[in-house]
Structures are given as structure tokens and as C-alpha cells.
PDB file of N, CA and C in Angstrom:
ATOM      1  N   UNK A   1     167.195 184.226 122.931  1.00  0.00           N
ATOM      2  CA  UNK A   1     168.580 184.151 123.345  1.00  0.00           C
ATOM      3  C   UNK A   1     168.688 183.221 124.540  1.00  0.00           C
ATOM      4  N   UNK A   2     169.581 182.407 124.805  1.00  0.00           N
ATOM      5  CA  UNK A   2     169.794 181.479 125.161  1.00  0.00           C
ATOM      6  C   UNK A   2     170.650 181.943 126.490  1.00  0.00           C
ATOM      7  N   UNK A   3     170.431 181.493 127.336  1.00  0.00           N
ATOM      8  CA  UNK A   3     171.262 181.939 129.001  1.00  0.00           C
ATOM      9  C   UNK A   3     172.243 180.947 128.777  1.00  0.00           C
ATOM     10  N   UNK A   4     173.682 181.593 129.045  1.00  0.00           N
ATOM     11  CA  UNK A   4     174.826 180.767 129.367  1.00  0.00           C
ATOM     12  C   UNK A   4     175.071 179.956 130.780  1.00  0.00           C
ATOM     13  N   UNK A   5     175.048 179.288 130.889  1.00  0.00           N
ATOM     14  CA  UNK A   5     175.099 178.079 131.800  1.00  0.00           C
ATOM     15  C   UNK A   5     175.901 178.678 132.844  1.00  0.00           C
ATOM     16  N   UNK A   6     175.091 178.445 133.868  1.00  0.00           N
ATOM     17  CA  UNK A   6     175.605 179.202 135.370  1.00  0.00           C
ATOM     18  C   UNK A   6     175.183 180.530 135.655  1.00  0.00           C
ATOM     19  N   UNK A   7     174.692 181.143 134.294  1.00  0.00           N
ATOM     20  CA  UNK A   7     174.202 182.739 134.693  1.00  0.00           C
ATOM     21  C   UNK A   7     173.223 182.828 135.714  1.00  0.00           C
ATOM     22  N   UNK A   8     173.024 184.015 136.316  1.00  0.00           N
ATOM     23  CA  UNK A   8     171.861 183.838 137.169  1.00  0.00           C
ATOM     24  C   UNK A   8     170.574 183.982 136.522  1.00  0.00           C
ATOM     25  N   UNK A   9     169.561 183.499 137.306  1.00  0.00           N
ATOM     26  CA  UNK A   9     168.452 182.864 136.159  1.00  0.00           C
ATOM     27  C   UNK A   9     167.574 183.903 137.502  1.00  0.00           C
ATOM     28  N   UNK A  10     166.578 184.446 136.535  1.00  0.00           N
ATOM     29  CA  UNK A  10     165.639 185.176 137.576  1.00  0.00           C
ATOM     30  C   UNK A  10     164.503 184.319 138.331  1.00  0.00           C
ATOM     31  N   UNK A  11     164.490 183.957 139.606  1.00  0.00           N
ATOM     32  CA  UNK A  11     163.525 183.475 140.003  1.00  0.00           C
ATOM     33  C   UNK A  11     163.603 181.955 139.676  1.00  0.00           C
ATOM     34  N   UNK A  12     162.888 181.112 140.660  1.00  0.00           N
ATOM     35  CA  UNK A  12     162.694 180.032 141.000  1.00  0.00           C
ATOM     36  C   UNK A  12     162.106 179.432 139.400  1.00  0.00           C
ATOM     37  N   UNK A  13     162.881 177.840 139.082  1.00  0.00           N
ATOM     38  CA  UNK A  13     162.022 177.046 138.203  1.00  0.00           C
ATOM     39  C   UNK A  13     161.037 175.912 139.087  1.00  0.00           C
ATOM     40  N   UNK A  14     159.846 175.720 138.042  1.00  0.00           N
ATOM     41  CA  UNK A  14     159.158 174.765 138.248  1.00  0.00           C
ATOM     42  C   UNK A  14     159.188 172.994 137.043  1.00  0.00           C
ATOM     43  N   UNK A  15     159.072 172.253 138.149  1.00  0.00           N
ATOM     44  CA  UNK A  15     158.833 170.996 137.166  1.00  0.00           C
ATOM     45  C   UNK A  15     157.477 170.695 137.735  1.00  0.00           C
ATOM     46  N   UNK A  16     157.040 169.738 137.161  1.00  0.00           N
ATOM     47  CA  UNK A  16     155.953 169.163 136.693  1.00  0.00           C
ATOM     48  C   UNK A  16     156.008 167.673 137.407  1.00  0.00           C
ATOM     49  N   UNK A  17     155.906 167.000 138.398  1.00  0.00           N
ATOM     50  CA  UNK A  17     156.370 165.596 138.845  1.00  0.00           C
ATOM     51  C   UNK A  17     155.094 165.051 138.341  1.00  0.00           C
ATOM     52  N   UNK A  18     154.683 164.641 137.626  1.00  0.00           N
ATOM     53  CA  UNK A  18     153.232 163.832 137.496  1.00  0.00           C
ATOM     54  C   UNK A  18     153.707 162.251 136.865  1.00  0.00           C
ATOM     55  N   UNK A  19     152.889 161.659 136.988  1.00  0.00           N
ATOM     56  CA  UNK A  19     152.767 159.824 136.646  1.00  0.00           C
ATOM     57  C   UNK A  19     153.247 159.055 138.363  1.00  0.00           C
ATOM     58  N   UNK A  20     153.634 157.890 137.529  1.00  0.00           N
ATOM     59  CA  UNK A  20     154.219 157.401 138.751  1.00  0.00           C
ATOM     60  C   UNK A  20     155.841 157.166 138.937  1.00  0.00           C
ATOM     61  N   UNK A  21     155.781 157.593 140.021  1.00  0.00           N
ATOM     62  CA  UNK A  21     156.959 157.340 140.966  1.00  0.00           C
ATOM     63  C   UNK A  21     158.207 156.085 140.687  1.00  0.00           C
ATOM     64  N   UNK A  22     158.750 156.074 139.635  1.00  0.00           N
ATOM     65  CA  UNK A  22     159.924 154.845 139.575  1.00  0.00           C
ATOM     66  C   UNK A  22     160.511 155.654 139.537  1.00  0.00           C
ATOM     67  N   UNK A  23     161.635 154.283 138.835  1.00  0.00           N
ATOM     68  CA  UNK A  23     163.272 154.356 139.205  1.00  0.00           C
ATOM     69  C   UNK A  23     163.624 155.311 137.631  1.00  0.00           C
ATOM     70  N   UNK A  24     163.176 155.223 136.454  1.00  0.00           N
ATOM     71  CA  UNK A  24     162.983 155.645 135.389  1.00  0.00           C
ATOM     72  C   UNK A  24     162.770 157.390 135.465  1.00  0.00           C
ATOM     73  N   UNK A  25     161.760 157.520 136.185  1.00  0.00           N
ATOM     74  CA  UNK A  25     161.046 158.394 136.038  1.00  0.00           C
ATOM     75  C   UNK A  25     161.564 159.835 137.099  1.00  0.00           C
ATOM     76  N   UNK A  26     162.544 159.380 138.249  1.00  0.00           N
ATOM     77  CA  UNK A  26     162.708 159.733 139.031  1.00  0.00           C
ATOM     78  C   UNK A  26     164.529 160.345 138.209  1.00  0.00           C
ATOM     79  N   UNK A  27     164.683 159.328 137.442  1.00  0.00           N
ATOM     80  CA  UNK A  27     166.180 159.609 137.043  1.00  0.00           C
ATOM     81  C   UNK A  27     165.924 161.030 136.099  1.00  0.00           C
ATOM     82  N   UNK A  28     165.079 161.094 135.383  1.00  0.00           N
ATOM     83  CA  UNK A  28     164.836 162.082 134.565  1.00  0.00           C
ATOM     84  C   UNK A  28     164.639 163.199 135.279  1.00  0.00           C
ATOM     85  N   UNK A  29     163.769 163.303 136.317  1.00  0.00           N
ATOM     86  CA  UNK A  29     163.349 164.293 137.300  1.00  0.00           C
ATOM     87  C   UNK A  29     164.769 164.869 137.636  1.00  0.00           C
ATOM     88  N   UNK A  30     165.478 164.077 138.319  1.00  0.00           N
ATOM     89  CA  UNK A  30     167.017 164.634 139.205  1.00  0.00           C
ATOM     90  C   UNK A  30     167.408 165.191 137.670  1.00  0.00           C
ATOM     91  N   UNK A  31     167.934 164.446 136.350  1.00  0.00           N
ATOM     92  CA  UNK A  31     168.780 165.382 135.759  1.00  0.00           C
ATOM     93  C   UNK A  31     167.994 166.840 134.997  1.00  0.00           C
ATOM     94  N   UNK A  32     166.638 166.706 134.878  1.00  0.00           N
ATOM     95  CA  UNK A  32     165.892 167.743 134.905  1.00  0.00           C
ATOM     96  C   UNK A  32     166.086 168.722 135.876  1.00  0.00           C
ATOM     97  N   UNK A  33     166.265 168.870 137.493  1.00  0.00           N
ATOM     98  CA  UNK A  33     166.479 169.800 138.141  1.00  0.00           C
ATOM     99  C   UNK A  33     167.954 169.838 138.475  1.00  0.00           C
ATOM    100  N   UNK A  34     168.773 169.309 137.941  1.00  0.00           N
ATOM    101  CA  UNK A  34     170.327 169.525 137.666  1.00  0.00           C
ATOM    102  C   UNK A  34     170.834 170.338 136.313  1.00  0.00           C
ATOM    103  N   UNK A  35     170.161 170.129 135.537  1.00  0.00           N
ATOM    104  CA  UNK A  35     170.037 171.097 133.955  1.00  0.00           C
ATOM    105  C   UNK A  35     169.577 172.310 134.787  1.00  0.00           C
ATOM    106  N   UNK A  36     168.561 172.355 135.549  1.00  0.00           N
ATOM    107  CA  UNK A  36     167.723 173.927 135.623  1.00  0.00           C
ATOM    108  C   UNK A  36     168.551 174.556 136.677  1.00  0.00           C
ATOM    109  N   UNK A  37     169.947 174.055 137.473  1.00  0.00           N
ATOM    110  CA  UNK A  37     170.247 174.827 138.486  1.00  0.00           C
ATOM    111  C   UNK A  37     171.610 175.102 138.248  1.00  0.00           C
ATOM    112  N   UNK A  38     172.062 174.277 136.746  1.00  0.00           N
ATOM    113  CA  UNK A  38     173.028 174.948 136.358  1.00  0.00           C
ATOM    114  C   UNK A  38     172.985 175.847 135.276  1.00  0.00           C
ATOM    115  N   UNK A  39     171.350 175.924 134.953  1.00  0.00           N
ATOM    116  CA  UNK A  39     170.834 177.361 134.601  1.00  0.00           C
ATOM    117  C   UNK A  39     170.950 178.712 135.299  1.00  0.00           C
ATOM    118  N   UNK A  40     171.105 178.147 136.170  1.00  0.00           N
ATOM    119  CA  UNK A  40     171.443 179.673 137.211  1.00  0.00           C
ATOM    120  C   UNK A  40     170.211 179.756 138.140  1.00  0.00           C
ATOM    121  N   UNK A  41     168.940 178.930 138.062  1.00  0.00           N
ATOM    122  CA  UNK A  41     168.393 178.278 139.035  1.00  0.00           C
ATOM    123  C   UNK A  41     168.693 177.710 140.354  1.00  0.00           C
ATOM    124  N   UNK A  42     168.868 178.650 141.460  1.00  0.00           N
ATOM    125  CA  UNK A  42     169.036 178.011 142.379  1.00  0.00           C
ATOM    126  C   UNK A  42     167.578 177.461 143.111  1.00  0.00           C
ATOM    127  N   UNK A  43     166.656 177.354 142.579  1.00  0.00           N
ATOM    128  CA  UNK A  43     165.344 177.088 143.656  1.00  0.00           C
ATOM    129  C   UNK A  43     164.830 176.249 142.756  1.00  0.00           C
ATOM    130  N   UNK A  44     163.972 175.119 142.584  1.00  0.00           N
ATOM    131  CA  UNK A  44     163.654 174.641 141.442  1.00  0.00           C
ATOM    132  C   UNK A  44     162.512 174.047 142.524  1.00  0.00           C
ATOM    133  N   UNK A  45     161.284 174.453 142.005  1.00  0.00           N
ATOM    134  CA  UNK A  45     160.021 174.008 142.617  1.00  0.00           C
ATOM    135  C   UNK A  45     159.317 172.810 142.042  1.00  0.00           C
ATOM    136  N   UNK A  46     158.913 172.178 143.086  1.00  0.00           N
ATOM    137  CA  UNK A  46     158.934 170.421 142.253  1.00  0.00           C
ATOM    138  C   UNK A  46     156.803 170.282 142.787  1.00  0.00           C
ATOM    139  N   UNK A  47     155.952 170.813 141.637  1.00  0.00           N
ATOM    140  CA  UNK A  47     154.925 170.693 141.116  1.00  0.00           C
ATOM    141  C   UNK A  47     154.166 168.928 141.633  1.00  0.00           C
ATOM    142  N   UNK A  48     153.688 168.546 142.672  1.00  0.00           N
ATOM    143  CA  UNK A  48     153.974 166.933 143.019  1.00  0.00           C
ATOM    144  C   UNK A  48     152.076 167.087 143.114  1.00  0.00           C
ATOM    145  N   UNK A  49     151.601 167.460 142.936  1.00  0.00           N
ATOM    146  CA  UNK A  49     150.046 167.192 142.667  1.00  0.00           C
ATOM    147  C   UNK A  49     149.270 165.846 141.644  1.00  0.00           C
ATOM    148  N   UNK A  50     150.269 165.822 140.639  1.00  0.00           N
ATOM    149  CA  UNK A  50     149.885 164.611 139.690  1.00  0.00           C
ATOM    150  C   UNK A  50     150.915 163.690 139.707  1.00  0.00           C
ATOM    151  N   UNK A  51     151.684 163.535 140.811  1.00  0.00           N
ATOM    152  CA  UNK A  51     152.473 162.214 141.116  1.00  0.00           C
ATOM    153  C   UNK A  51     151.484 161.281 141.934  1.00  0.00           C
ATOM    154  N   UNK A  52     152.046 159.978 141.213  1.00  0.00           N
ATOM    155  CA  UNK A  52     151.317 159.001 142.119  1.00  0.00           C
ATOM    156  C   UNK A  52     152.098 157.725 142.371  1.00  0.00           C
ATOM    157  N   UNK A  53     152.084 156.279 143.067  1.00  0.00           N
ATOM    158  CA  UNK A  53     152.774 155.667 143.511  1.00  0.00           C
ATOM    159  C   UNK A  53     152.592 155.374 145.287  1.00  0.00           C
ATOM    160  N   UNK A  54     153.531 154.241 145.390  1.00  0.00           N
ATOM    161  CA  UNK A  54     153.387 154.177 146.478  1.00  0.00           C
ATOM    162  C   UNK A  54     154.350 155.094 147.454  1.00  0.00           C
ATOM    163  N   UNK A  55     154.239 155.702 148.609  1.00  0.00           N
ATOM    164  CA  UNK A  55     154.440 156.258 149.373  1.00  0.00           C
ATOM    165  C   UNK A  55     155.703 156.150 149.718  1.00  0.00           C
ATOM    166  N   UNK A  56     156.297 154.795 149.620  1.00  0.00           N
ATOM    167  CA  UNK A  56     157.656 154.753 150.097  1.00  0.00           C
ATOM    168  C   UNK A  56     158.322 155.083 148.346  1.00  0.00           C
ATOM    169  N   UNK A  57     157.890 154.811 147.482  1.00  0.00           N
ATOM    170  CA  UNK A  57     158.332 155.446 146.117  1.00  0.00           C
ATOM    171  C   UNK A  57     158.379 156.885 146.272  1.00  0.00           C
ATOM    172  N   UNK A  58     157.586 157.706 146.127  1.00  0.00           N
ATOM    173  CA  UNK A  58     157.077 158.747 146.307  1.00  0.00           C
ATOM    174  C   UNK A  58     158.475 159.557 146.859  1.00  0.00           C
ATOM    175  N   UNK A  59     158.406 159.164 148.635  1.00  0.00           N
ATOM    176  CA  UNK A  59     159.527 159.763 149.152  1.00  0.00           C
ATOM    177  C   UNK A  59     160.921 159.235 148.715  1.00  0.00           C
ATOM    178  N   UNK A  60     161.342 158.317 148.334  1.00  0.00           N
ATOM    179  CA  UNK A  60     162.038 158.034 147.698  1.00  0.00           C
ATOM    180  C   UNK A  60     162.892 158.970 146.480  1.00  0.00           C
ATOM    181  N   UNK A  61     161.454 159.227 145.501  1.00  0.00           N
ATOM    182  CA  UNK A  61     161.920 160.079 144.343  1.00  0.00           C
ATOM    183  C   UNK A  61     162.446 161.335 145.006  1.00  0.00           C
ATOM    184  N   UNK A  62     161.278 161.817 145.971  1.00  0.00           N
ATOM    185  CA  UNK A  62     161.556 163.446 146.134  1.00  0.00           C
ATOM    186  C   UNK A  62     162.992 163.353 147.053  1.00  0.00           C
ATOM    187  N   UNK A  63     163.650 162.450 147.730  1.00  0.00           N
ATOM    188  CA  UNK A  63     164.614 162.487 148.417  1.00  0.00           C
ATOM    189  C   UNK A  63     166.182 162.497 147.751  1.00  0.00           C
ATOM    190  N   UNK A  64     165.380 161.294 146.594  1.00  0.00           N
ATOM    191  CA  UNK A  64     166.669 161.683 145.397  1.00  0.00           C
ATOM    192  C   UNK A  64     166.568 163.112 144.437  1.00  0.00           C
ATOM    193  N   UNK A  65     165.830 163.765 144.570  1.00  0.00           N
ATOM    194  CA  UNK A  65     166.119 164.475 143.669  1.00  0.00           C
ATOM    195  C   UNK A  65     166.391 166.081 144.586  1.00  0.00           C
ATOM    196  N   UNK A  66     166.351 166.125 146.015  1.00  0.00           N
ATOM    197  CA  UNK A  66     166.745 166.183 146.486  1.00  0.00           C
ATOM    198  C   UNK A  66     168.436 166.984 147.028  1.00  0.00           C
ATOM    199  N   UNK A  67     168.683 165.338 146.819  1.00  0.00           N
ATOM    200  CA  UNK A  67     169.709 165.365 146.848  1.00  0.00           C
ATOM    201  C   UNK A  67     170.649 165.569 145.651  1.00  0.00           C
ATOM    202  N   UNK A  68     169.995 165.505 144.577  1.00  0.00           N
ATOM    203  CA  UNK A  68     170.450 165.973 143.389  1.00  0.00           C
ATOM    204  C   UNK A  68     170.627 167.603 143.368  1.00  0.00           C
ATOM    205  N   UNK A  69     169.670 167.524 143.794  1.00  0.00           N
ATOM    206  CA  UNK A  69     170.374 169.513 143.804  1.00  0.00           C
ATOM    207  C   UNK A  69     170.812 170.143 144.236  1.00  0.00           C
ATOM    208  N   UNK A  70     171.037 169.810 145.653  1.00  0.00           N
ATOM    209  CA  UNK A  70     171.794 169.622 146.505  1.00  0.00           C
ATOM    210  C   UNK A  70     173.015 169.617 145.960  1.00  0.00           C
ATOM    211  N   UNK A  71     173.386 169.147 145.602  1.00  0.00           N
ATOM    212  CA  UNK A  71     174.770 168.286 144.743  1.00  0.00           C
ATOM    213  C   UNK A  71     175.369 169.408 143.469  1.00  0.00           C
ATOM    214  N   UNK A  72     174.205 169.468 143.658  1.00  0.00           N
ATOM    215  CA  UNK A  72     174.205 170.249 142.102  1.00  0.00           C
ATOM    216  C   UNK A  72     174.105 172.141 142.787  1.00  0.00           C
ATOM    217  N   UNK A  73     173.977 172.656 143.604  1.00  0.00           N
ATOM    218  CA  UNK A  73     174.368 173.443 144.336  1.00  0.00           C
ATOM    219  C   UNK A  73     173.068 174.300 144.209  1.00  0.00           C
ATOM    220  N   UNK A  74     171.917 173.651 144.261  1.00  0.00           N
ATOM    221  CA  UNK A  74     170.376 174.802 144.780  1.00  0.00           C
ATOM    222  C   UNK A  74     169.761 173.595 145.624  1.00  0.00           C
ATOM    223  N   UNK A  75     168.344 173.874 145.763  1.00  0.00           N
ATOM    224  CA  UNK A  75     167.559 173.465 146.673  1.00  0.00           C
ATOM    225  C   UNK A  75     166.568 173.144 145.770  1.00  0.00           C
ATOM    226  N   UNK A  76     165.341 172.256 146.390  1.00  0.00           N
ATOM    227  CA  UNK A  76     164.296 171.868 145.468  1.00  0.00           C
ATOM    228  C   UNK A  76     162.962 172.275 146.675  1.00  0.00           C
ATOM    229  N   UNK A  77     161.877 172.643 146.086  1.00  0.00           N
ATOM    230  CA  UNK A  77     160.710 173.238 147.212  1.00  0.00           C
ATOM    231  C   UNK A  77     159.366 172.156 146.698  1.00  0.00           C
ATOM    232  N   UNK A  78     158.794 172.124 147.514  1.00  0.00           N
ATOM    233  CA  UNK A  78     157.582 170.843 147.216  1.00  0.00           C
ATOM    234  C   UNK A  78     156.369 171.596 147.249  1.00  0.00           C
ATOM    235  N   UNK A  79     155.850 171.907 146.214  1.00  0.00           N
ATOM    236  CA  UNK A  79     154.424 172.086 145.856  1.00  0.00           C
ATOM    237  C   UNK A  79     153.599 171.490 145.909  1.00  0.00           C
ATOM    238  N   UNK A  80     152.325 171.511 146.061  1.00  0.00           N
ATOM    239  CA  UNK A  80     151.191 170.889 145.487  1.00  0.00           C
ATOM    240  C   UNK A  80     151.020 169.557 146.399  1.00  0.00           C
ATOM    241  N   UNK A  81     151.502 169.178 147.574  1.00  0.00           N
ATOM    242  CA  UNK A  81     151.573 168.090 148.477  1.00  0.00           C
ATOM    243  C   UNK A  81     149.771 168.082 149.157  1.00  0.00           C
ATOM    244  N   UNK A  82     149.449 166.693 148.786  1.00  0.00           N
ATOM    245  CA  UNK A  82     148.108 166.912 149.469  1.00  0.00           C
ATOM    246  C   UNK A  82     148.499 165.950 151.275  1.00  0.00           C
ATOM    247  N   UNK A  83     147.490 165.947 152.074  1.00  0.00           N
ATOM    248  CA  UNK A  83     147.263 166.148 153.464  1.00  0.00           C
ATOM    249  C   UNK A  83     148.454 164.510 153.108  1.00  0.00           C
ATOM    250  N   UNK A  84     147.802 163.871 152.708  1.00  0.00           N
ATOM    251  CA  UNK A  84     148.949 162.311 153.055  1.00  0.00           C
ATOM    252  C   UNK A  84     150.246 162.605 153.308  1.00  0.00           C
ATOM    253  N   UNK A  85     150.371 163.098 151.785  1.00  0.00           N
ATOM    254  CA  UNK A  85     152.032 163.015 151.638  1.00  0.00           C
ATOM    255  C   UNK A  85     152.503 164.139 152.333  1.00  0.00           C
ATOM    256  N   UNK A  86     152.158 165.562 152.699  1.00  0.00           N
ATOM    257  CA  UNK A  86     152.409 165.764 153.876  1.00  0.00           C
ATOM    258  C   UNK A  86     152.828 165.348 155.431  1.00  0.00           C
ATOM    259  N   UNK A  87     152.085 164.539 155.654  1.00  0.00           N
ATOM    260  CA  UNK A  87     152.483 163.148 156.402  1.00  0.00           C
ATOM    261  C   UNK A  87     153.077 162.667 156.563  1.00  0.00           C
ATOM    262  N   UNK A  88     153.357 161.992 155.314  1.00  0.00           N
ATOM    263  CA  UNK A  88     154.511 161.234 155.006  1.00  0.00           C
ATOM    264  C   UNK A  88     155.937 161.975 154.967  1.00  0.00           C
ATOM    265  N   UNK A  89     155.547 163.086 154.392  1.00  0.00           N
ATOM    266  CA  UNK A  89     157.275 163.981 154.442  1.00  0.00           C
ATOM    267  C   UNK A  89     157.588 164.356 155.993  1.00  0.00           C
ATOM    268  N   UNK A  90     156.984 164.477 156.722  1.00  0.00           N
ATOM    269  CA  UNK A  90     156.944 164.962 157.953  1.00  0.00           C
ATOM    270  C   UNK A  90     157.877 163.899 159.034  1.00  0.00           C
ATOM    271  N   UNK A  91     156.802 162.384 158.542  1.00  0.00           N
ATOM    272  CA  UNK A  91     157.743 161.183 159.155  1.00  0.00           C
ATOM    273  C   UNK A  91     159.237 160.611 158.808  1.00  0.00           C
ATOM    274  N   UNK A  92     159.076 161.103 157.450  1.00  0.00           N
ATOM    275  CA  UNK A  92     161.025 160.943 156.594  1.00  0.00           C
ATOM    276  C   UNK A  92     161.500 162.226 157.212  1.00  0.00           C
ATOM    277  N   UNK A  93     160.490 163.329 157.463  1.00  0.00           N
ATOM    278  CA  UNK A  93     162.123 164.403 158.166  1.00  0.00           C
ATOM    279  C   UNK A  93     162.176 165.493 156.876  1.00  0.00           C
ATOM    280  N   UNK A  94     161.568 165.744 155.858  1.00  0.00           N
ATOM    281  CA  UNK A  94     161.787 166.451 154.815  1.00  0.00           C
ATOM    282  C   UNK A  94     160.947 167.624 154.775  1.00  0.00           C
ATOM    283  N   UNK A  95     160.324 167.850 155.740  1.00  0.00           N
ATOM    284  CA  UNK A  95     159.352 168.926 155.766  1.00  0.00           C
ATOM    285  C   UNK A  95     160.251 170.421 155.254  1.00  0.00           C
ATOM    286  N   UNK A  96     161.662 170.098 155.718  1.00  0.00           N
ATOM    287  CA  UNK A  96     162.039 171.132 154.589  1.00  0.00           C
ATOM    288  C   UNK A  96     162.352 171.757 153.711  1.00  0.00           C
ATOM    289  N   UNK A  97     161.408 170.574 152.900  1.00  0.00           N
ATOM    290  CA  UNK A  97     161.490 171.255 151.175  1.00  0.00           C
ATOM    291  C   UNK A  97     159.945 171.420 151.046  1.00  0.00           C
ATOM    292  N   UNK A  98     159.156 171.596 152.183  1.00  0.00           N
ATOM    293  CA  UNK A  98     158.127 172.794 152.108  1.00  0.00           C
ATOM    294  C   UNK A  98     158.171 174.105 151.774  1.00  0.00           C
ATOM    295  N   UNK A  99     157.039 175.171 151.030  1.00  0.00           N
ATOM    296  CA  UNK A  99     157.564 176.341 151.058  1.00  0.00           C
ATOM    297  C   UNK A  99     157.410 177.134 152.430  1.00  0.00           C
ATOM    298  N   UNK A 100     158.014 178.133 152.585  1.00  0.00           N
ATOM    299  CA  UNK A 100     158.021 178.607 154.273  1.00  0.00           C
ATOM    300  C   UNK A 100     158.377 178.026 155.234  1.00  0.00           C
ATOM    301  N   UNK A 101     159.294 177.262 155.316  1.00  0.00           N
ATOM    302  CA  UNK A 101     159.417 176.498 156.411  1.00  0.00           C
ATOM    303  C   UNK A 101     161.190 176.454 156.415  1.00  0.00           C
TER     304      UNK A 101
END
């Protein structure tokens, strides 16, 4: 059975961010966590362990998508960040789409 759009959805979704980091790839991502939060998803956990790209890509994607859900009225949480891109989110200011924080 199929959840009607907007119901509340139990618990946080996860995506999968893996390959690289474009403009392509990043568009799919945002309407992927815009489908899952008008699932009734308000938390949609963004899996970033098998993303790759360059760094200013990287933050790029996660900033648009982001803001996509944002928009779209949940939040997105960053998984799987190794020590760099940690780093790197820290210097863009996004450390809070860490979990716990």
C-alpha cells in the first residue's frame, strides 16, 4: 500500500549520493529528496561515502540539495563524510547538516 503524499512517513529517509558530483547528477539527487519529503519525510539522510568529485562540486551538490529541501519543507543530514570533506563543510558553514549538531 502506497502512502498518500504528505502523510507522515515514519522516520528519517536515506539516499545513496555515490559517483560524481555534477550538474546532472546533483539535479536528480534534489528531486529525489523533494519526492521523499513530500512523502511525509521530513529528514532525508544523504549517504555521501561513495561520492566523489572535486570539492568545490561536492559542496556545491550538497548545498543544492540542501536547499531543495529546505524548500521543499524538511532538512537533509550528511552521513558518511570522511575527515576532508568534513573540512570542507566546516569552511562553507554547513556543518549543520551533520548528525548531532
Amino acid at each position: 500500500m502506497q502512502m498518500p503524499r504528505g502523510a507522515a512517513a515514519s522516520g528519517p529517509a536515506t539516499v545513496a549520493l555515490g559517483g560524481v558530483a555534477c550538474e546532472r547528477a546533483t539535479a536528480a539527487w534534489c528531486a529525489r529528496v523533494r519526492t521523499l519529503i513530500a512523502d511525509g519525510h521530513r529528514t532525508v539522510d544523504c549517504d555521501v561515502r561513495d561520492l566523489a568529485g572535486c570539492a568545490a562540486a561536492v559542496i556545491e551538490a550538497l548545498a543544492r540539495i540542501h536547499l531543495a529541501a529546505n524548500r521543499s519543507g524538511g532538512r537533509i543530514r550528511i552521513l558518511g563524510a570522511d575527515e576532508g570533506l568534513l573540512l570542507v563543510l566546516g569552511l562553507a558553514g554547513l556543518t549543520d547538516l551533520l548528525p548531532d549538531r
